[in-house]
Protein backbone atom coordinates (compact mmCIF):
# COMPACT_ATOMS: atom_id res chain seq x y z
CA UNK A 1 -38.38 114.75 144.56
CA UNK A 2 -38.74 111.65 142.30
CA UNK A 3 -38.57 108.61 144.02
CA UNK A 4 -38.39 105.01 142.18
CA UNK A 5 -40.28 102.13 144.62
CA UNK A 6 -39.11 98.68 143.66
CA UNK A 7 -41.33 96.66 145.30
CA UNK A 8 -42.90 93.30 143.53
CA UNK A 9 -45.82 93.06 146.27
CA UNK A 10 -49.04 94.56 145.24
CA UNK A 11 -50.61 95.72 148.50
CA UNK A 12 -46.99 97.25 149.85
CA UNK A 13 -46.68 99.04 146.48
CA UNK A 14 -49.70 100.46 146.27
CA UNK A 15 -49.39 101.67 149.79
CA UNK A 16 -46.05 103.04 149.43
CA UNK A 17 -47.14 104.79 145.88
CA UNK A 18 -50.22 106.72 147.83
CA UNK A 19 -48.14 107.66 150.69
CA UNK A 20 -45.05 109.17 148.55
CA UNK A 21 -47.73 111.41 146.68
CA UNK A 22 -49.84 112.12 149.94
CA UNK A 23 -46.37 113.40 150.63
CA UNK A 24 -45.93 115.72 147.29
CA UNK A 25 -43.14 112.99 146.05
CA UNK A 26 -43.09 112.09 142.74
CA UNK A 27 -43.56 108.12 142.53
CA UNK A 28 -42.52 105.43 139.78
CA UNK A 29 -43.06 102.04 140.36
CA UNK A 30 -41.65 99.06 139.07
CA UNK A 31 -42.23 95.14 140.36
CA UNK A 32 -39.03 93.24 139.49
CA UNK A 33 -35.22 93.57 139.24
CA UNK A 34 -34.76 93.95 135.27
CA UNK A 35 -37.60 96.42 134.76
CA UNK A 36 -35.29 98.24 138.12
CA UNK A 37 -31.88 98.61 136.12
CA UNK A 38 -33.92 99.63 132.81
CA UNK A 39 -35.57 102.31 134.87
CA UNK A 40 -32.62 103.76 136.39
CA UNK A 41 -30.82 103.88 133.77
CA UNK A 42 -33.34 105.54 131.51
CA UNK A 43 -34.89 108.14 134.61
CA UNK A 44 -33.76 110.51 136.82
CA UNK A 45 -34.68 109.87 140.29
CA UNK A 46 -33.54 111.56 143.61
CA UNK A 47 -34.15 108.50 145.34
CA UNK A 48 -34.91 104.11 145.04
CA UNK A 49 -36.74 102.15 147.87
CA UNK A 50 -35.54 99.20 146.94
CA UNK A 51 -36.53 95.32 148.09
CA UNK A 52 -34.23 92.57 147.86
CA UNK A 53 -36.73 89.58 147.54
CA UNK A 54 -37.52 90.48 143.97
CA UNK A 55 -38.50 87.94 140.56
CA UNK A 56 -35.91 88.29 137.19
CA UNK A 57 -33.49 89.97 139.33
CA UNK A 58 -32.46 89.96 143.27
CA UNK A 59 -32.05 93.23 144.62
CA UNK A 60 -28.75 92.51 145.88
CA UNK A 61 -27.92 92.39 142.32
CA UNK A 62 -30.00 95.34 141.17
CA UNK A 63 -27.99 97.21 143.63
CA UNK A 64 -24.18 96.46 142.87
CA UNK A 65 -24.66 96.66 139.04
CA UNK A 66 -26.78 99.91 139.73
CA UNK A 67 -23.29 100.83 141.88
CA UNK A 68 -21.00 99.64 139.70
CA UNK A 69 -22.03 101.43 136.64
CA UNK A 70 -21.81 104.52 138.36
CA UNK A 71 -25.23 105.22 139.76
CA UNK A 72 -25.53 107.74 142.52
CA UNK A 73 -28.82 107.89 143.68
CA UNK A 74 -29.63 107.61 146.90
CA UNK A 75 -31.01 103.84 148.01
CA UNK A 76 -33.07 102.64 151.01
CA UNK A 77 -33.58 99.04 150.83
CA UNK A 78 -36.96 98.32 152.19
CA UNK A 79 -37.03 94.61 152.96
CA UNK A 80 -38.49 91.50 155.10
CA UNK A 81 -34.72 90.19 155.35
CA UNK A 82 -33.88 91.09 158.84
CA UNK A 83 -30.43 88.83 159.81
CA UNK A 84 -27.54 91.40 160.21
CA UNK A 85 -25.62 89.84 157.27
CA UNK A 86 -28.14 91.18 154.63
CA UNK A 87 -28.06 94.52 156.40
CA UNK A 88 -23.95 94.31 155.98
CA UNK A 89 -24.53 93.17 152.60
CA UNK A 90 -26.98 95.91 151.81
CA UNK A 91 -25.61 98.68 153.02
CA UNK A 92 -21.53 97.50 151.98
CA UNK A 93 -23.01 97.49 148.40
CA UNK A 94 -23.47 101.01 148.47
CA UNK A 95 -27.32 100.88 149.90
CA UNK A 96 -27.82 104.67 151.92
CA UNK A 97 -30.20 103.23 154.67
CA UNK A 98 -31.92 99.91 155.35
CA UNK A 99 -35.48 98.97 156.57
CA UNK A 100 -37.07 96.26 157.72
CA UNK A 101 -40.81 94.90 156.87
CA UNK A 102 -43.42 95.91 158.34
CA UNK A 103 -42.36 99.38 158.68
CA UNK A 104 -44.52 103.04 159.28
CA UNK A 105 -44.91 104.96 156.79
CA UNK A 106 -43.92 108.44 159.10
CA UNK A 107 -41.22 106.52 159.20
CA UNK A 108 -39.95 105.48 155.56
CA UNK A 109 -40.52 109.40 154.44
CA UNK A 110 -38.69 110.74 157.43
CA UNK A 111 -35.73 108.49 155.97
CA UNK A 112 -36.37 108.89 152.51
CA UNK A 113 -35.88 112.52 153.35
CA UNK A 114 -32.97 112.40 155.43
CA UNK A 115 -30.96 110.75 152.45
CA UNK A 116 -31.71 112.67 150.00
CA UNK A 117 -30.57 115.76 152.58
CA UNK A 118 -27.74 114.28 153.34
CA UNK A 119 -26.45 113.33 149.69
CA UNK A 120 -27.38 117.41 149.17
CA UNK A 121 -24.61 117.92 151.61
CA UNK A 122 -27.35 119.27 153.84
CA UNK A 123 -27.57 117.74 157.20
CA UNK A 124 -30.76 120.57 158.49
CA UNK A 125 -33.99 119.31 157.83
CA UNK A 126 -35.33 122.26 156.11
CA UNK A 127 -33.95 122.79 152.41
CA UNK A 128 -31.99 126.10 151.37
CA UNK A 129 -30.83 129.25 152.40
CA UNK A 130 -31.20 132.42 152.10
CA UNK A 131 -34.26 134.12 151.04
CA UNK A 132 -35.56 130.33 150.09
CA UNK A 133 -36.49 127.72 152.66
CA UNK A 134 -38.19 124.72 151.79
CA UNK A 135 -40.03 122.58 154.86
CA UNK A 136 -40.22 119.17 154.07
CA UNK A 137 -42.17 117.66 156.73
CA UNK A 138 -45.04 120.01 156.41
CA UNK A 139 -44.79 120.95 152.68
CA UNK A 140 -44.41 124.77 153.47
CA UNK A 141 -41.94 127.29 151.73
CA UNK A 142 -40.61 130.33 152.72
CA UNK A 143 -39.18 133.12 150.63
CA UNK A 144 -37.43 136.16 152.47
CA UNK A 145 -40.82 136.69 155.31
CA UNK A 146 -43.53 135.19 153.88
CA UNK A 147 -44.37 131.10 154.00
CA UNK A 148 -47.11 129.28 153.01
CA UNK A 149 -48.44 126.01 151.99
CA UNK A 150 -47.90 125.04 148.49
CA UNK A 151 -49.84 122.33 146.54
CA UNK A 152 -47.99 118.63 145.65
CA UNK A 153 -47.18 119.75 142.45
CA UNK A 154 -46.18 123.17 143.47
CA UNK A 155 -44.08 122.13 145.76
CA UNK A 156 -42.30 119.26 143.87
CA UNK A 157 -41.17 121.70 140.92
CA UNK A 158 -39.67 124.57 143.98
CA UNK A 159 -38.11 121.48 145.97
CA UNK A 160 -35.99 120.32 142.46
CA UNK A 161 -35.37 123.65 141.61
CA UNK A 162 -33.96 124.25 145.97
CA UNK A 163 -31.96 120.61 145.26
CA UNK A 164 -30.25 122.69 142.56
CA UNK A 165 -29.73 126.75 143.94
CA UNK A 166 -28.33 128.18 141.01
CA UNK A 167 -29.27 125.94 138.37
CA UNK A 168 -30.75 125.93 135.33
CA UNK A 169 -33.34 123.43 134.67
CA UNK A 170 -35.09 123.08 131.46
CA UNK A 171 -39.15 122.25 131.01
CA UNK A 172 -38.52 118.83 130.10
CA UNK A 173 -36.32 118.35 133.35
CA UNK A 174 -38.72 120.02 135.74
CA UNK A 175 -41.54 118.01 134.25
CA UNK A 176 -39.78 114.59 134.86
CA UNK A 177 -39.73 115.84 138.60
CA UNK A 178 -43.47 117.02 139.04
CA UNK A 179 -44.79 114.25 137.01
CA UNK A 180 -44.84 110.26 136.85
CA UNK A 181 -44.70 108.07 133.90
CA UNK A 182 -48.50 107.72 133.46
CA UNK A 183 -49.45 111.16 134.45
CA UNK A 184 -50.48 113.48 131.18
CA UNK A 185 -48.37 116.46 130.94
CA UNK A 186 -50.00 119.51 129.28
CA UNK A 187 -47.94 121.62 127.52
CA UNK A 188 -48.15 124.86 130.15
CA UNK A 189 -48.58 122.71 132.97
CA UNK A 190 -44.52 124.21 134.14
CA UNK A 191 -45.83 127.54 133.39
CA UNK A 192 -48.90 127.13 135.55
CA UNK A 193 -47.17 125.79 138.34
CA UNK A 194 -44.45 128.37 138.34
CA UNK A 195 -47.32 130.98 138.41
CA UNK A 196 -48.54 130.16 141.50
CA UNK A 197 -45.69 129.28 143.15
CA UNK A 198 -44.33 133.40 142.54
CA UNK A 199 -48.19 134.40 143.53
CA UNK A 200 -47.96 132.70 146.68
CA UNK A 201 -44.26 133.45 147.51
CA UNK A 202 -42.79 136.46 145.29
CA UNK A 203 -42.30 136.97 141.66
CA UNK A 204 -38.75 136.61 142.41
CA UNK A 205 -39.00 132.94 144.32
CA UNK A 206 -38.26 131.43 141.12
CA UNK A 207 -36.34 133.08 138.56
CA UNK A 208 -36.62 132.32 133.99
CA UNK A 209 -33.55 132.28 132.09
CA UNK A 210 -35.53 133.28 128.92
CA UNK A 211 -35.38 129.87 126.24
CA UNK A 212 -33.45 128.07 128.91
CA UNK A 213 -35.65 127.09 131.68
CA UNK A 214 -35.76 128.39 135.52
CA UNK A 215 -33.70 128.40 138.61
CA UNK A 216 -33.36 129.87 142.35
CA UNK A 217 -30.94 131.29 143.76
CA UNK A 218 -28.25 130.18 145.74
């Protein structure tokens, strides 16, 4: 999962940023409004914590123009404002789930994960079906009888490929999912990963569509 923290305090950010990859997540961060929009609508991401008390651009703002123009990601505002008129606000504009400073950290993930489940269409709290199973919460997967833990990165790449059962998603794609902007990419890194996620599950966990990219099954 790819998550976009827009959060213009430097100790909460940095916080946030270590707990998300702690957490295998995938973490971009930005610090104001502007630099927000031009993120989203450059990146993918599965998911925006989002403040409201932010410089250029309020986040109030960030999220109706994100909304209006069609944006779909899931958002949890994350947020000192507590009066029940910016919750209303927040969450009327299209925000997913809304949180109020200071928070736990147990706790942001637990609803950064429910969201994202829920936009899946997927109310369990353990990802896929079938012979796949992904475990959020402890970072284990599960193909047909045999689980076991996988690495951040390992388990980033199966858990966009599980958001997506039947899928195709190129090396490019996969890569903006494992990776963040100032992480160096080598040019096998997919490969790699893929390898040991089939060495640890099954050779069949995660299937190539020769010069297309991979997918799992539904």
């Amino acid at each position: 999962m790819r998550v976009l923290l827009v959060e213009d305090d430097a100790m909460i950010g940095e916080a946030v940023i270590q707990a998300l990859k702690d957490a295998a997540l995938t973490a971009d961060w930005v610090q104001d409004g502007a630099a927000a929009l031009a993120a989203l609508a450059v990146d993918e991401h599965d998911a925006v914590l989002l403040d409201l008390g932010l410089p250029r651009k309020d986040g109030i703002e960030v999220l109706r123009e994100y909304r209006s123009r069609g944006g779909s990601a899931p958002i949890i505002i994350v947020t000192a404002r507590d009066a029940v008129e910016d919750r209303i606000a927040g969450l009327d504009l299209g925000a997913d789930d809304y949180l109020v400073k200071p928070f736990d950290v147990g706790e942001l993930l637990a609803r950064l994960r429910a969201v994202v489940r829920r936009k899946g269409g997927n109310a369990s709290p353990v990802l896929g079906g079938g012979r796949l199973r992904l475990y959020p919460d402890s970072r284990e997967a599960e193909f047909e009888t045999r689980r076991c833990r996988l690495t951040p990165r390992e388990y980033a790449l199966l858990y966009a490929l599980a958001l997506r059962p039947g899928q195709i998603l190129t090396r490019t794609e996969l890569e903006k999912h494992v990776y963040g902007w100032n992480e160096e990419v080598e040019s096998n890194a997919i490969d790699f990963l893929i390898h040991g996620i089939r060495k640890k599950l099954a050779p069949e966990a995660v299937r190539n569509a020769r010069g297309l990219g991979w997918m799992v099954d539904k």
